[in-house]
C-alpha atoms as a PDB file:
ATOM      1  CA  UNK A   1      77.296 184.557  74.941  1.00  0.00           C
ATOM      2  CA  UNK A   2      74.840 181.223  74.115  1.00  0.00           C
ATOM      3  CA  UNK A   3      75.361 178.495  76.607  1.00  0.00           C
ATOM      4  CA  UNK A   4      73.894 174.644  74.943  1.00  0.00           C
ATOM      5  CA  UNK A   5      74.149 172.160  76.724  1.00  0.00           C
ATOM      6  CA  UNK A   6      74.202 168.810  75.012  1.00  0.00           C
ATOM      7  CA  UNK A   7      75.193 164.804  75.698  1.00  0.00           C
ATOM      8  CA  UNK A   8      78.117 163.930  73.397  1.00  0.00           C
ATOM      9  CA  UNK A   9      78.445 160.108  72.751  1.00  0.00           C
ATOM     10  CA  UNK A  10      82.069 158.723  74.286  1.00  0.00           C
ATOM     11  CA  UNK A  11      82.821 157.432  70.426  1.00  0.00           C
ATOM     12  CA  UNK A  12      82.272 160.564  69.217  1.00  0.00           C
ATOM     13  CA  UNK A  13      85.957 162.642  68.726  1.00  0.00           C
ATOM     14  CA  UNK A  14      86.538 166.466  68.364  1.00  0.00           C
ATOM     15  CA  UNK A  15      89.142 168.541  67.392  1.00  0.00           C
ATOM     16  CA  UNK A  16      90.806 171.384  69.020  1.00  0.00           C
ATOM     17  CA  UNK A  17      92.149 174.596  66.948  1.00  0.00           C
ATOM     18  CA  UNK A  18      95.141 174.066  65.029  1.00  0.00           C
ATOM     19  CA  UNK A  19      98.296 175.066  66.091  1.00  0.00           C
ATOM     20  CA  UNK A  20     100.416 177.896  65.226  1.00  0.00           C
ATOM     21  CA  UNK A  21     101.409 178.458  61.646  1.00  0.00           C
ATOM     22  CA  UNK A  22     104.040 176.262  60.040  1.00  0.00           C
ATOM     23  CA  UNK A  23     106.526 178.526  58.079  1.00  0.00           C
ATOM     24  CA  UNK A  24     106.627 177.864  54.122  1.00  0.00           C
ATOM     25  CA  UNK A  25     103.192 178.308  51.336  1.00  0.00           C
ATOM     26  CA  UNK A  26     100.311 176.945  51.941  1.00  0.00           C
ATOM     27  CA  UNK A  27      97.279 177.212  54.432  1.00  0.00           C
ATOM     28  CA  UNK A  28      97.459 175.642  57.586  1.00  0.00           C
ATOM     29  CA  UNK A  29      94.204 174.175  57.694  1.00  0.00           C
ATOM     30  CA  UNK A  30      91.285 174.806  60.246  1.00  0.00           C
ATOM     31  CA  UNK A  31      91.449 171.369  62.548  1.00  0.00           C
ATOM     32  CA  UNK A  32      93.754 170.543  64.948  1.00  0.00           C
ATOM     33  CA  UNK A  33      94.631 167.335  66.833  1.00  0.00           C
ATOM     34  CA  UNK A  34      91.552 165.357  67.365  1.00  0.00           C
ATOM     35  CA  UNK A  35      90.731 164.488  70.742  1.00  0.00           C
ATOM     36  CA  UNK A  36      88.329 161.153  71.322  1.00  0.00           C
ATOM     37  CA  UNK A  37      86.251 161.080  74.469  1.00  0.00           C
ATOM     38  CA  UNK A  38      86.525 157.621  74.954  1.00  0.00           C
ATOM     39  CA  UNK A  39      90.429 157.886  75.391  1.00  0.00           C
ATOM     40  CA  UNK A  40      92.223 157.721  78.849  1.00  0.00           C
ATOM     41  CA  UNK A  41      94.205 158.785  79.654  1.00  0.00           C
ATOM     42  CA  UNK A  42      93.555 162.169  77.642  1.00  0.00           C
ATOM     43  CA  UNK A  43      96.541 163.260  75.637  1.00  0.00           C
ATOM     44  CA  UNK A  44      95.599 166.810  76.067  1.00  0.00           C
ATOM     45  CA  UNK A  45      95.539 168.249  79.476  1.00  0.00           C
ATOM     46  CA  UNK A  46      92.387 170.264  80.590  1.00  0.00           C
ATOM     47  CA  UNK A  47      92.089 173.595  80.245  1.00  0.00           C
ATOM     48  CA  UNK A  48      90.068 173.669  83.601  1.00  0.00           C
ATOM     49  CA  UNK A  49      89.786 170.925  86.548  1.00  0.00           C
ATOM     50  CA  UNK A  50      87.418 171.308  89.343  1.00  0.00           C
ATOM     51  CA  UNK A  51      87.778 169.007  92.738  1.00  0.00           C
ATOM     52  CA  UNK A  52      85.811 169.108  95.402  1.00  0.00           C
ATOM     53  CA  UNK A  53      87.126 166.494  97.973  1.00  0.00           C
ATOM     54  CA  UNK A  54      84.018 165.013  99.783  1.00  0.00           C
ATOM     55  CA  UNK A  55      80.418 166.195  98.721  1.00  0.00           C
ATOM     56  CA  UNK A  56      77.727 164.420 100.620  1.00  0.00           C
ATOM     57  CA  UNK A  57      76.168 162.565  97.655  1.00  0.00           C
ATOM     58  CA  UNK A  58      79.222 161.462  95.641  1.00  0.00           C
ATOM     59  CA  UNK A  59      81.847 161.718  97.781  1.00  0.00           C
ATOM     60  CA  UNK A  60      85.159 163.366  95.680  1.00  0.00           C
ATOM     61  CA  UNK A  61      83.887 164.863  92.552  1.00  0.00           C
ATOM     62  CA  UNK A  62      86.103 166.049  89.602  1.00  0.00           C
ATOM     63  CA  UNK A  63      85.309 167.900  86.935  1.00  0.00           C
ATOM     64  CA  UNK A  64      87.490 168.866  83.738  1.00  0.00           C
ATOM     65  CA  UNK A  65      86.873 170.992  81.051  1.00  0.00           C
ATOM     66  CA  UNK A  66      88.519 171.502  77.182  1.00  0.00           C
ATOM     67  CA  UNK A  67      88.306 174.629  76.016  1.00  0.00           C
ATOM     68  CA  UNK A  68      87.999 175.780  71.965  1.00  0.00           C
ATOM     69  CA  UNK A  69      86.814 171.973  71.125  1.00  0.00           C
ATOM     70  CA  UNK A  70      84.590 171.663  67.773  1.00  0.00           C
ATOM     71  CA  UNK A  71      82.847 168.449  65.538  1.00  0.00           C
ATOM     72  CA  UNK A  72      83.861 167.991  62.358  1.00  0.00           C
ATOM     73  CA  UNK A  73      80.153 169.234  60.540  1.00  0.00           C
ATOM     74  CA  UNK A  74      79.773 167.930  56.458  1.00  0.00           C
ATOM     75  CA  UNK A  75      77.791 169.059  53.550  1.00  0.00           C
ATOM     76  CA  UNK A  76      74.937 166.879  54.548  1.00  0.00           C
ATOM     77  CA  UNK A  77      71.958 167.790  56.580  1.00  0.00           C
ATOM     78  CA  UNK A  78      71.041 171.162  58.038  1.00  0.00           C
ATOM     79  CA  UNK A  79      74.784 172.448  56.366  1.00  0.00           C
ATOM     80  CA  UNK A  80      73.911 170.570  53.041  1.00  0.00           C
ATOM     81  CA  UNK A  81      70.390 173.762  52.896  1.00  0.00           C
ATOM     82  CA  UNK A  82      72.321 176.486  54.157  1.00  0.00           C
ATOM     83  CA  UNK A  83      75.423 175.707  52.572  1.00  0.00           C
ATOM     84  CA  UNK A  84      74.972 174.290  49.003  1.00  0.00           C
ATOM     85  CA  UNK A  85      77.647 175.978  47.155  1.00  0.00           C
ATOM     86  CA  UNK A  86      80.422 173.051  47.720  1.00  0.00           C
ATOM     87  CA  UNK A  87      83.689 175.369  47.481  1.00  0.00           C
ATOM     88  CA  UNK A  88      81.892 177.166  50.623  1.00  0.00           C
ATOM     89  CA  UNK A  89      84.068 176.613  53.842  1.00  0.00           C
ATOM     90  CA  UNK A  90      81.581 175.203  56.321  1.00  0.00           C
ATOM     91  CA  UNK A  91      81.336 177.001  60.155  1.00  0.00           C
ATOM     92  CA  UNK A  92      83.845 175.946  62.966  1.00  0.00           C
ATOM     93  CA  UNK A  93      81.522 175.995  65.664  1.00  0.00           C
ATOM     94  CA  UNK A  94      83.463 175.825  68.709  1.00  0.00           C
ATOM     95  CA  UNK A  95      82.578 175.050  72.645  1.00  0.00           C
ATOM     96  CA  UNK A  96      83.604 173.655  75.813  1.00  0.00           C
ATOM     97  CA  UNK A  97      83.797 169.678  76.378  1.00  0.00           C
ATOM     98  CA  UNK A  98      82.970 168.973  80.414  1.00  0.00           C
ATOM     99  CA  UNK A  99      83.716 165.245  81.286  1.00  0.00           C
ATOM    100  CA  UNK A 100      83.425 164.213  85.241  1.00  0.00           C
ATOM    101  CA  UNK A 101      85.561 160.613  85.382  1.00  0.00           C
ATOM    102  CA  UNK A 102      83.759 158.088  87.198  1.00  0.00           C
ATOM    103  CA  UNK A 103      80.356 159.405  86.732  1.00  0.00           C
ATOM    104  CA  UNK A 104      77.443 157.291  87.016  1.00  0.00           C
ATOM    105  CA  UNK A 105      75.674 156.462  83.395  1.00  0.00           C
ATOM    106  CA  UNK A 106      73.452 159.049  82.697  1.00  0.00           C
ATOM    107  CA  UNK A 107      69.491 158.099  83.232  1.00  0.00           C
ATOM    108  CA  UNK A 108      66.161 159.361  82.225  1.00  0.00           C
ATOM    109  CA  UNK A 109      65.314 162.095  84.749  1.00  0.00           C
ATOM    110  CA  UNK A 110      62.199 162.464  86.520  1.00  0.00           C
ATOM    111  CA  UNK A 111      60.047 165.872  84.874  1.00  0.00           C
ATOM    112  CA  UNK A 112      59.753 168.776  87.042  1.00  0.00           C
ATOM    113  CA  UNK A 113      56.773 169.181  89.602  1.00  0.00           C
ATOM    114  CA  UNK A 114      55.814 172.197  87.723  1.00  0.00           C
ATOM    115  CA  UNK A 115      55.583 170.008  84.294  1.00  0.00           C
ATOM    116  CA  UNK A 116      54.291 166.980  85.802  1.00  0.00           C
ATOM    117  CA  UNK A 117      51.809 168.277  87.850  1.00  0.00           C
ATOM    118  CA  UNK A 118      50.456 170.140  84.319  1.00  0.00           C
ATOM    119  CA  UNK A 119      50.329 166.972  82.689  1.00  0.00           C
ATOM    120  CA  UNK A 120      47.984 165.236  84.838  1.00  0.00           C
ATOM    121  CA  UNK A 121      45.545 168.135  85.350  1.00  0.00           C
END
């Protein structure tokens, strides 16, 4: 298993897996509902929630999590070298969405001692 960890910007949406298949021809496609970050109330439940009810630094901290959540990726880009041929289906590359409601705007963190302390010698 890879763990990334990256920011996702609040206007950016994703879309879960779709749901099951309809009866009747045809394919069923590879998105399902899309799910905008920016949106509250969510109309998806989380798959996860984590409370814990006072920490000393924050007080009550929740945590939620969507499970099987991917971006929308198109021919352009890194996909547009490694995936010229345009009748090639592109990669669903799915992951987890954490969001923490209420959380303080993320800032520019200091560098570690270790890293710091390097840079000035």
């Amino acid at each position: 298993m890879t763990v990334v960890s990256a920011a996702v910007e609040q206007v950016r949406g994703l879309l879960g897996r779709p749901g099951p298949r309809k009866p009747g021809p045809g394919s069923n496609g590879v998105h399902g509902n899309r799910f905008e970050l920016s949106v509250s109330p969510q109309p998806r439940d989380p798959d996860e929630v984590l409370v814990v009810p006072d920490s000393r630094r924050y007080g009550r901290v929740e945590v939620r999590a969507w499970h099987d959540m991917h971006q929308k990726v198109h021919r352009e880009g890194y996909f547009a070298e490694h995936f010229p041929d345009k009748f090639t289906r592109l990669p669903i590359i799915e992951g987890t969405v954490i969001g923490a409601p209420g959380a303080p705007a993320r800032r520019a963190c200091p560098a570690p001692p270790t890293v710091a302390a390097a840079q000035r010698a």
